[in-house]
C-alpha atoms as a PDB file:
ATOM      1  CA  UNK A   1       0.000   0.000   0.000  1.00  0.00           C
ATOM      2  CA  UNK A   2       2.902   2.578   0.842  1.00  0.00           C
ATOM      3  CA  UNK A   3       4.224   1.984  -2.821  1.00  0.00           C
ATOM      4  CA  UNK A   4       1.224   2.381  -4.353  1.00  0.00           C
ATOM      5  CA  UNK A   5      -0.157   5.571  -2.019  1.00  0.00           C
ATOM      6  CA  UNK A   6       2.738   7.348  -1.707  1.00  0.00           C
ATOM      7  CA  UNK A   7       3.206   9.861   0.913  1.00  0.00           C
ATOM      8  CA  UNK A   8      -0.384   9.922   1.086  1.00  0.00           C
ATOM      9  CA  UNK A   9      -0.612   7.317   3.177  1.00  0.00           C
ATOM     10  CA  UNK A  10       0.242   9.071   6.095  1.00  0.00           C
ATOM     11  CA  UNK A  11      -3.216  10.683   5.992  1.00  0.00           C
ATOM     12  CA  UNK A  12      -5.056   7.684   6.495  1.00  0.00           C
ATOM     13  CA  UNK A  13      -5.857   5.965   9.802  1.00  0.00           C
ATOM     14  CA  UNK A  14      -7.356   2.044   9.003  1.00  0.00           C
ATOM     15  CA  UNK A  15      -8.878   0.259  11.251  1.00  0.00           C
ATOM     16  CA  UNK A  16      -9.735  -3.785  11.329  1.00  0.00           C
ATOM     17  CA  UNK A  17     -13.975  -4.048  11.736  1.00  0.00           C
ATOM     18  CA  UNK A  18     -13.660  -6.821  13.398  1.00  0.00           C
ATOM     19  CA  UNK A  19     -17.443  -7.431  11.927  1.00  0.00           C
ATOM     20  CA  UNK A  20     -17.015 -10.619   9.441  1.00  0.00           C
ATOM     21  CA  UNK A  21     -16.607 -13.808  11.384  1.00  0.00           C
ATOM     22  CA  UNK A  22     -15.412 -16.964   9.358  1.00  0.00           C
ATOM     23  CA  UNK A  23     -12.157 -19.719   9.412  1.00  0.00           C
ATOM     24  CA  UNK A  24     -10.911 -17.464   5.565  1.00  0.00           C
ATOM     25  CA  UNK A  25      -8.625 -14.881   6.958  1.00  0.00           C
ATOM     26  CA  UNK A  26      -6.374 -14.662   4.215  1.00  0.00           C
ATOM     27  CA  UNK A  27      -5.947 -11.860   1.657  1.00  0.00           C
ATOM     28  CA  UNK A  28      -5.346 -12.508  -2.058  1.00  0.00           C
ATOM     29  CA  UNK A  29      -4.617  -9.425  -4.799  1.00  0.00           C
ATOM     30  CA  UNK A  30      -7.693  -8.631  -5.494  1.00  0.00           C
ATOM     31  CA  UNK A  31      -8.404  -7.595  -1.366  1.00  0.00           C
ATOM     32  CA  UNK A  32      -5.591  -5.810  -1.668  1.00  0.00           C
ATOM     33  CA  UNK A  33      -7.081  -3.873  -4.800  1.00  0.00           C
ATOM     34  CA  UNK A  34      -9.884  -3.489  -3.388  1.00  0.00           C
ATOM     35  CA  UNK A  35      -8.597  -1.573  -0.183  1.00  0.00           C
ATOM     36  CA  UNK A  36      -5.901   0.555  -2.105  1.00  0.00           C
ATOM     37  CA  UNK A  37      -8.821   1.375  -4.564  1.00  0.00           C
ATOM     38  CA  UNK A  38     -11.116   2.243  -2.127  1.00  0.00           C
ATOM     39  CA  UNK A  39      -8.489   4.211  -0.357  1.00  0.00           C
ATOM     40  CA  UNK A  40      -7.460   6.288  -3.578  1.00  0.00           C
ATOM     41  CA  UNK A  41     -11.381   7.457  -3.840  1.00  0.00           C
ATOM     42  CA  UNK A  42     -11.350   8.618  -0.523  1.00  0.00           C
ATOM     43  CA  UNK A  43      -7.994  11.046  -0.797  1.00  0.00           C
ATOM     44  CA  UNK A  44      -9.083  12.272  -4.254  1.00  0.00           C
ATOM     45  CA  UNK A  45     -12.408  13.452  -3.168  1.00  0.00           C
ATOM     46  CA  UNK A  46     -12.631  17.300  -2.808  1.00  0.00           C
ATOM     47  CA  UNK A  47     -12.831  18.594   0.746  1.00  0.00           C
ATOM     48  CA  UNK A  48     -16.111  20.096   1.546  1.00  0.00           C
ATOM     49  CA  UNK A  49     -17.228  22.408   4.490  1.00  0.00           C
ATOM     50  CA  UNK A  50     -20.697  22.016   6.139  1.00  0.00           C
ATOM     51  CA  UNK A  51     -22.946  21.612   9.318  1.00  0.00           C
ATOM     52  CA  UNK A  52     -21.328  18.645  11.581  1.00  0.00           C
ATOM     53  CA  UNK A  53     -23.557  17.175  14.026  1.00  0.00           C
ATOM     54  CA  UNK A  54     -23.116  14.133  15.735  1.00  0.00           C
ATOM     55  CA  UNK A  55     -25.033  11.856  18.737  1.00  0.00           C
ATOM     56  CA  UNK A  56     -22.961   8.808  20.899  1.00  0.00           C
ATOM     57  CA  UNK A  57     -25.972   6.596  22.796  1.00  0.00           C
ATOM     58  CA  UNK A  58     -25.256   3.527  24.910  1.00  0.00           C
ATOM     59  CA  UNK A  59     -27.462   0.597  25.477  1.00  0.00           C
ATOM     60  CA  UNK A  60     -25.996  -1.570  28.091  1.00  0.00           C
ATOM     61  CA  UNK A  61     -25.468  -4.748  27.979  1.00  0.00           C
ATOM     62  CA  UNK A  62     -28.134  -5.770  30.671  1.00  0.00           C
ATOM     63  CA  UNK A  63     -30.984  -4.545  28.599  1.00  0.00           C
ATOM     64  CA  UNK A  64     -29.667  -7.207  25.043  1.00  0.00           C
ATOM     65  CA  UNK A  65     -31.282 -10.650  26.199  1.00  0.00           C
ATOM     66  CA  UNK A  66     -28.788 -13.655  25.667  1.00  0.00           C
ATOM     67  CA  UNK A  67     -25.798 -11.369  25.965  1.00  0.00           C
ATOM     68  CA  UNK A  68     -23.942 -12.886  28.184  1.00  0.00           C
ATOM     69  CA  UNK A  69     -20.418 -14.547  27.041  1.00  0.00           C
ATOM     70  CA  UNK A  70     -20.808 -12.474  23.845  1.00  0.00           C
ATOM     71  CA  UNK A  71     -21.272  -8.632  24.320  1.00  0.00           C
ATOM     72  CA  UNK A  72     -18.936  -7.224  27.046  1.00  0.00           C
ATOM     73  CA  UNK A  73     -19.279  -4.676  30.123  1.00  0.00           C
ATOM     74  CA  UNK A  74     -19.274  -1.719  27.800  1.00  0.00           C
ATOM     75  CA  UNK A  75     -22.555  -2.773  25.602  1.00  0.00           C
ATOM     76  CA  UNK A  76     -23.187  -1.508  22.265  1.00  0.00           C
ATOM     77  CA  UNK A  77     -22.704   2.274  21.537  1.00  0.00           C
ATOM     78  CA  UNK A  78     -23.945   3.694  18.138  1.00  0.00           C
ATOM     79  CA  UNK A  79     -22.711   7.036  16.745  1.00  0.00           C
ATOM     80  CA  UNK A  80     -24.913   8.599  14.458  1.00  0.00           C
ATOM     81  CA  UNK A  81     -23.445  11.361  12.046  1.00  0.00           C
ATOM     82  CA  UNK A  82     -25.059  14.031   9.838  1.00  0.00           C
ATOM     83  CA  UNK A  83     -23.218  16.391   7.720  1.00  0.00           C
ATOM     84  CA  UNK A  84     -25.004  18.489   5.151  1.00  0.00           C
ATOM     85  CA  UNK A  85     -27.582  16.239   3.615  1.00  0.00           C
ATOM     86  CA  UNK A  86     -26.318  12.779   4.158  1.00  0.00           C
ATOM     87  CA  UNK A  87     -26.509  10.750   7.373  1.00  0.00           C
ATOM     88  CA  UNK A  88     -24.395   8.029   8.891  1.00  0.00           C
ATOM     89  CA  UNK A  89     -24.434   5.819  11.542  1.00  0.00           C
ATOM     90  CA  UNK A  90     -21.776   3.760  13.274  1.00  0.00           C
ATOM     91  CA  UNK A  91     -22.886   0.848  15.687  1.00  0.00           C
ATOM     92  CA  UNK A  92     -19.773  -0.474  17.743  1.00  0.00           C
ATOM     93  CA  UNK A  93     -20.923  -3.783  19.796  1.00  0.00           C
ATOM     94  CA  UNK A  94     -18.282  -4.450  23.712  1.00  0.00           C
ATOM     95  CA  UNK A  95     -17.570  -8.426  21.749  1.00  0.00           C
ATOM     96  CA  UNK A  96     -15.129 -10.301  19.597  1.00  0.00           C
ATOM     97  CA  UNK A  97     -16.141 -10.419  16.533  1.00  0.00           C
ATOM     98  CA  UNK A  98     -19.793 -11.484  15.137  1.00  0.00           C
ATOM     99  CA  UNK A  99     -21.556 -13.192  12.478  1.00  0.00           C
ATOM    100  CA  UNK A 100     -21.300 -12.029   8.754  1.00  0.00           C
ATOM    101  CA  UNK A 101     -25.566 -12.173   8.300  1.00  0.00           C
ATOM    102  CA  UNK A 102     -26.217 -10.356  11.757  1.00  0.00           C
ATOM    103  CA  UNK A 103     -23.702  -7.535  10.839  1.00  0.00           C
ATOM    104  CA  UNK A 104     -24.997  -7.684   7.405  1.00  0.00           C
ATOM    105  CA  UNK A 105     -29.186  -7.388   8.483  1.00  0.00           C
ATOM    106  CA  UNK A 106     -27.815  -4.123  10.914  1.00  0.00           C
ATOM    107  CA  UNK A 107     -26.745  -3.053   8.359  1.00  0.00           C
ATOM    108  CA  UNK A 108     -29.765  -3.287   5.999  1.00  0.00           C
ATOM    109  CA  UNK A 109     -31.607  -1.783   8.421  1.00  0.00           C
ATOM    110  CA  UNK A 110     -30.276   1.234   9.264  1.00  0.00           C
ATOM    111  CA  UNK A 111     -29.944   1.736   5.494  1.00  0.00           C
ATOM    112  CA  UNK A 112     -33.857   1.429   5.187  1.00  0.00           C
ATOM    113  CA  UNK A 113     -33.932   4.706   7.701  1.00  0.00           C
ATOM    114  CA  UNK A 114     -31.113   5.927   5.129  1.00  0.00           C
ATOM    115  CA  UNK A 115     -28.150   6.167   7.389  1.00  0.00           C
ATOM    116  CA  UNK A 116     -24.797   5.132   5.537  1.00  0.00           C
ATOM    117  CA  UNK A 117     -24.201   2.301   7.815  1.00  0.00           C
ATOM    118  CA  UNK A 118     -21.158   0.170   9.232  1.00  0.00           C
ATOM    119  CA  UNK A 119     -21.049  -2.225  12.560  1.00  0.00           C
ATOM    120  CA  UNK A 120     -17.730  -2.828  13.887  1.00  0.00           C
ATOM    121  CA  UNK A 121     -16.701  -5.066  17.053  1.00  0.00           C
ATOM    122  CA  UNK A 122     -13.950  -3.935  19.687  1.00  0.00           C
ATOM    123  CA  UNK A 123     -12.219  -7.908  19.728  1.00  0.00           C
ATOM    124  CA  UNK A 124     -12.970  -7.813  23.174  1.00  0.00           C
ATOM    125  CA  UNK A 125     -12.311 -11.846  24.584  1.00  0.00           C
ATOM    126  CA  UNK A 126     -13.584 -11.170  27.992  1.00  0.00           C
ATOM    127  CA  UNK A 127     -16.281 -13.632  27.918  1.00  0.00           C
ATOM    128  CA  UNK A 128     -14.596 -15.676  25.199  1.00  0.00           C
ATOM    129  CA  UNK A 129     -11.770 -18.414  24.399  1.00  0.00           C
ATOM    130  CA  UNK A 130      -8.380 -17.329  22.895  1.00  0.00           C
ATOM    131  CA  UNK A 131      -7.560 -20.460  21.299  1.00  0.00           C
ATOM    132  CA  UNK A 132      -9.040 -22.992  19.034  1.00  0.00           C
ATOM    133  CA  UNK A 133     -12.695 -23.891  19.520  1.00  0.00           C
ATOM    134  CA  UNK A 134     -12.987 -23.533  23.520  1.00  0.00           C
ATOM    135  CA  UNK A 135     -15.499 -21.353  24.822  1.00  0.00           C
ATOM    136  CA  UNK A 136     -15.168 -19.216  21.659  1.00  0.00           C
ATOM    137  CA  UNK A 137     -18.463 -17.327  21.253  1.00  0.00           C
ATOM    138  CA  UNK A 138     -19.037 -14.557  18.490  1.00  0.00           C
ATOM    139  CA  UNK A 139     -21.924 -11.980  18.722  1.00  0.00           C
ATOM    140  CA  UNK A 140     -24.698 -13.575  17.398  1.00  0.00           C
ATOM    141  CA  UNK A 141     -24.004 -16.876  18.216  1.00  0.00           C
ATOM    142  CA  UNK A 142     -26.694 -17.047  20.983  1.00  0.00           C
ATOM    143  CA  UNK A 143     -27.963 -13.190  22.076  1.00  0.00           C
ATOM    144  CA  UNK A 144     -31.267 -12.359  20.573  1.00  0.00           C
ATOM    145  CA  UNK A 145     -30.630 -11.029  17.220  1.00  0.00           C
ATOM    146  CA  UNK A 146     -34.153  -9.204  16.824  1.00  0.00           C
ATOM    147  CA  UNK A 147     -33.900  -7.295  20.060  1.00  0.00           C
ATOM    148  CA  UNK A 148     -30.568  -5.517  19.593  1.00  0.00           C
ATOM    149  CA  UNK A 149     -31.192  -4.956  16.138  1.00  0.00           C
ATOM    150  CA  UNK A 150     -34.556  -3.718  17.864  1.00  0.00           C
ATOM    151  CA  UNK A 151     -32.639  -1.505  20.178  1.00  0.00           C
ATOM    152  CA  UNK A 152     -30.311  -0.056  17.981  1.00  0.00           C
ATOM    153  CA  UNK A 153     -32.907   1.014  15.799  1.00  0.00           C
ATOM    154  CA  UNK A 154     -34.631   3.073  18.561  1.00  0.00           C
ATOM    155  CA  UNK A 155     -31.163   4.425  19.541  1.00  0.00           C
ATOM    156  CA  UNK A 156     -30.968   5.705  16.430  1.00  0.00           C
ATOM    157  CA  UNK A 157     -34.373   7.253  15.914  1.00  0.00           C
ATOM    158  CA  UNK A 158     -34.363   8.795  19.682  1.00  0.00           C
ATOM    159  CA  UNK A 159     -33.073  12.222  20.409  1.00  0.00           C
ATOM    160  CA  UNK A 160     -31.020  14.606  18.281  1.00  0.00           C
ATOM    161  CA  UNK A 161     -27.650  15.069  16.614  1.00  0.00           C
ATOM    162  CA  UNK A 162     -25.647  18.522  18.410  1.00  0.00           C
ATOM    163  CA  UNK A 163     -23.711  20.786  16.152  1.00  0.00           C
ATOM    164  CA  UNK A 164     -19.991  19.272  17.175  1.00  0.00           C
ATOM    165  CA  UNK A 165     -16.663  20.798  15.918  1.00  0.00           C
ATOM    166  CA  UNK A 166     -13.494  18.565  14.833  1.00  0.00           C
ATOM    167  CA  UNK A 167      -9.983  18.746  16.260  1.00  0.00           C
ATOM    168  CA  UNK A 168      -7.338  17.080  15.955  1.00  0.00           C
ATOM    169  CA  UNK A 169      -3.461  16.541  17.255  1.00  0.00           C
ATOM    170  CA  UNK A 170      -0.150  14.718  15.218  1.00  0.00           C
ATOM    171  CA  UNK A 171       2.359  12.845  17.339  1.00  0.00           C
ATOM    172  CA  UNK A 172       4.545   9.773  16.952  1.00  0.00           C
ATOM    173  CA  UNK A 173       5.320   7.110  18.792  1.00  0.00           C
ATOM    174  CA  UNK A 174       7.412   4.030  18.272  1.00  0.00           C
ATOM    175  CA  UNK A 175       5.906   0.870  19.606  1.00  0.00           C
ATOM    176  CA  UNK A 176       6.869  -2.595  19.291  1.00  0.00           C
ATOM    177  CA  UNK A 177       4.447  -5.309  18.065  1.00  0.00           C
ATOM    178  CA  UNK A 178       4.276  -9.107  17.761  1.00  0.00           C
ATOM    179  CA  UNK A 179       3.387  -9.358  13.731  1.00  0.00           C
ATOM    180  CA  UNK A 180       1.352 -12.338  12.657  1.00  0.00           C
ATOM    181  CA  UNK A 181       4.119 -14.799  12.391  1.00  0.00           C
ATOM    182  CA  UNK A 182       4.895 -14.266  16.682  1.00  0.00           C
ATOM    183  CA  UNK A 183       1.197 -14.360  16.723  1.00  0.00           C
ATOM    184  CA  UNK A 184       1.038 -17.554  14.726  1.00  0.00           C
ATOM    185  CA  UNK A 185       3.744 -18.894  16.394  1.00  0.00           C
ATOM    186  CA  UNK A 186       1.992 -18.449  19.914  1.00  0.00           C
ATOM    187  CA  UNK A 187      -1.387 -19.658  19.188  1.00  0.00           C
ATOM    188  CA  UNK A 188       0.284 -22.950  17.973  1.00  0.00           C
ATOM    189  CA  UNK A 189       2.212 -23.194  21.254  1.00  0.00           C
ATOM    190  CA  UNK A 190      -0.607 -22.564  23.001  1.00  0.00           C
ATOM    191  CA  UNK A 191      -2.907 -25.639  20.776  1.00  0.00           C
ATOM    192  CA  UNK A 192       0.261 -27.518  21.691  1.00  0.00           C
ATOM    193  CA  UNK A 193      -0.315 -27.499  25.131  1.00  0.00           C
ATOM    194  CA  UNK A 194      -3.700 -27.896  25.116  1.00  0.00           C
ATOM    195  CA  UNK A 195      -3.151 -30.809  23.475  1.00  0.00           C
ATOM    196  CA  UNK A 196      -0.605 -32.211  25.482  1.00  0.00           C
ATOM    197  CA  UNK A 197      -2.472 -31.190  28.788  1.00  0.00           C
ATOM    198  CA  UNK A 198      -4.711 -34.690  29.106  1.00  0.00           C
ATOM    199  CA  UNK A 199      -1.217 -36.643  28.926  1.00  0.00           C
ATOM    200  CA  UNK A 200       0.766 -34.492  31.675  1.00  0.00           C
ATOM    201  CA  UNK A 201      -2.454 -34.869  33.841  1.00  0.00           C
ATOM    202  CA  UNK A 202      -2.453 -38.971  33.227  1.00  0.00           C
ATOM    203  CA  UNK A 203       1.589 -38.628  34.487  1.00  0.00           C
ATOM    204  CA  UNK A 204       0.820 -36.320  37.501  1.00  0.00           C
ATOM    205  CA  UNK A 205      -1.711 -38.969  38.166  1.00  0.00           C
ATOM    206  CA  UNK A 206       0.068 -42.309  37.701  1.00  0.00           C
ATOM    207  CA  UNK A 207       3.770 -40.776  38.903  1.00  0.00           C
ATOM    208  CA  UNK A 208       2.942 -41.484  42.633  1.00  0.00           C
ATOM    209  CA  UNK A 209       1.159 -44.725  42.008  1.00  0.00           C
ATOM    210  CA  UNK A 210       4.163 -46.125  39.790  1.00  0.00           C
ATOM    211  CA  UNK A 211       6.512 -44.924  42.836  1.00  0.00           C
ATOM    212  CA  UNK A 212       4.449 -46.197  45.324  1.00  0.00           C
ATOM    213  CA  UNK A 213       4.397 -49.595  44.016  1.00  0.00           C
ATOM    214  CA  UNK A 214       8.237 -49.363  43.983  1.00  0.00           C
ATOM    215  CA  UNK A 215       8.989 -48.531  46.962  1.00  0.00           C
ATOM    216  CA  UNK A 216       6.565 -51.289  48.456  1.00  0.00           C
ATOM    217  CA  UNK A 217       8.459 -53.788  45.883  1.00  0.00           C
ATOM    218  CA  UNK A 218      12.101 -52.324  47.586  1.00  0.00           C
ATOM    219  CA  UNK A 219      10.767 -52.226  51.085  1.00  0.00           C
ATOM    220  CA  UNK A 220       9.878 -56.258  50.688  1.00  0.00           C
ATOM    221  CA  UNK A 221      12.441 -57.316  49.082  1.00  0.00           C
END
């Protein structure tokens, strides 16, 4: 992307959804494209001055039946946008990730009240597994679908947008991160031992046994 984008990359700020759920997490050329495409529209469009006004609502978690082990402590908090004439709306759901059609049917709806939609998840795992299959729950898995799309629909419709100004500050900071292949690398030392945890429970088990009978063989002979 820096090849392609230039210095103009340094404008952009891209952020991982976290909204599409499935076992493909690779990214072939035309992804790729796709992004640095989409990316290209968004520098070459003309700036434009207007009205800004924005609303941030928060439904809690207690009030989404089936929540639990898939939404977090901080709920779902939608963001709804208008500038000029067009309208947007941002849902941002406390889980790790969550299913492609329940993301997709938010979306739908909010676009029926025509808000330019997007639902994003904050990869919280505080009520989910880390590794493999174990006790790995996605929103949407088991929380009542037609209630918080329900709820974020009356968000949305309830109260007004407040004129808001934007600000913003520059700094850098240098920060040291795993990459995929550490990350890779841990997640299969962590299957390892998950793996391998049923046969050092058997040893801890037999170990005394096995000495015990030993030393009772020793002690009579």
């Amino acid at each position: 992307m820096v090849k392609r984008l230039g210095s103009d990359v340094s404008r952009l700020i891209i952020i991982d959804s976290q909204n599409s759920f499935s076992s493909d997490n690779t990214w072939n050329d035309e992804d790729i494209n796709d992004l640095i495409n989409g990316l290209k529209r968004i520098l070459d469009t003309p700036d434009e001055e207007g009205e800004l006004r924005v609303k941030v609502s928060h439904i809690p978690r207690s009030k989404i039946p089936g929540s639990f082990m898939e939404i977090g402590d901080n709920g779902v908090y939608v963001m709804t946008i208008t500038f000029n004439d067009e309208r947007a709306a941002l849902v941002i759901i406390d889980g790790n990730n969550i299913k492609p059609t329940l993301a997709d049917e938010i979306r739908r709806r909010l676009r029926e009240e025509r808000y330019i939609a997007e639902v994003a998840t904050t990869d919280n795992h505080q009520y989910t597994g880390f590794f493999g299959k174990i006790g790995y729950r996605v929103v949407g898995d088991g929380v009542s679908q037609g209630d918080l799309i329900r709820l974020i629909l009356d968000t949305v419709k309830g109260g007004e947008t407040e004129d808001t100004e934007v600000s913003y500050m520059e700094f850098e900071n240098k920060v040291h991160v795993v990459g995929s292949d550490g990350f890779y690398g841990m997640t299969r030392a962590a299957s390892s031992a998950i793996k391998l945890l049923p046969l050092h429970a058997s040893l801890l088990f037999l170990a005394p046994i096995v000495l015990s009978i030993v030393a009772t063989y020793l002690i009579l002979h």
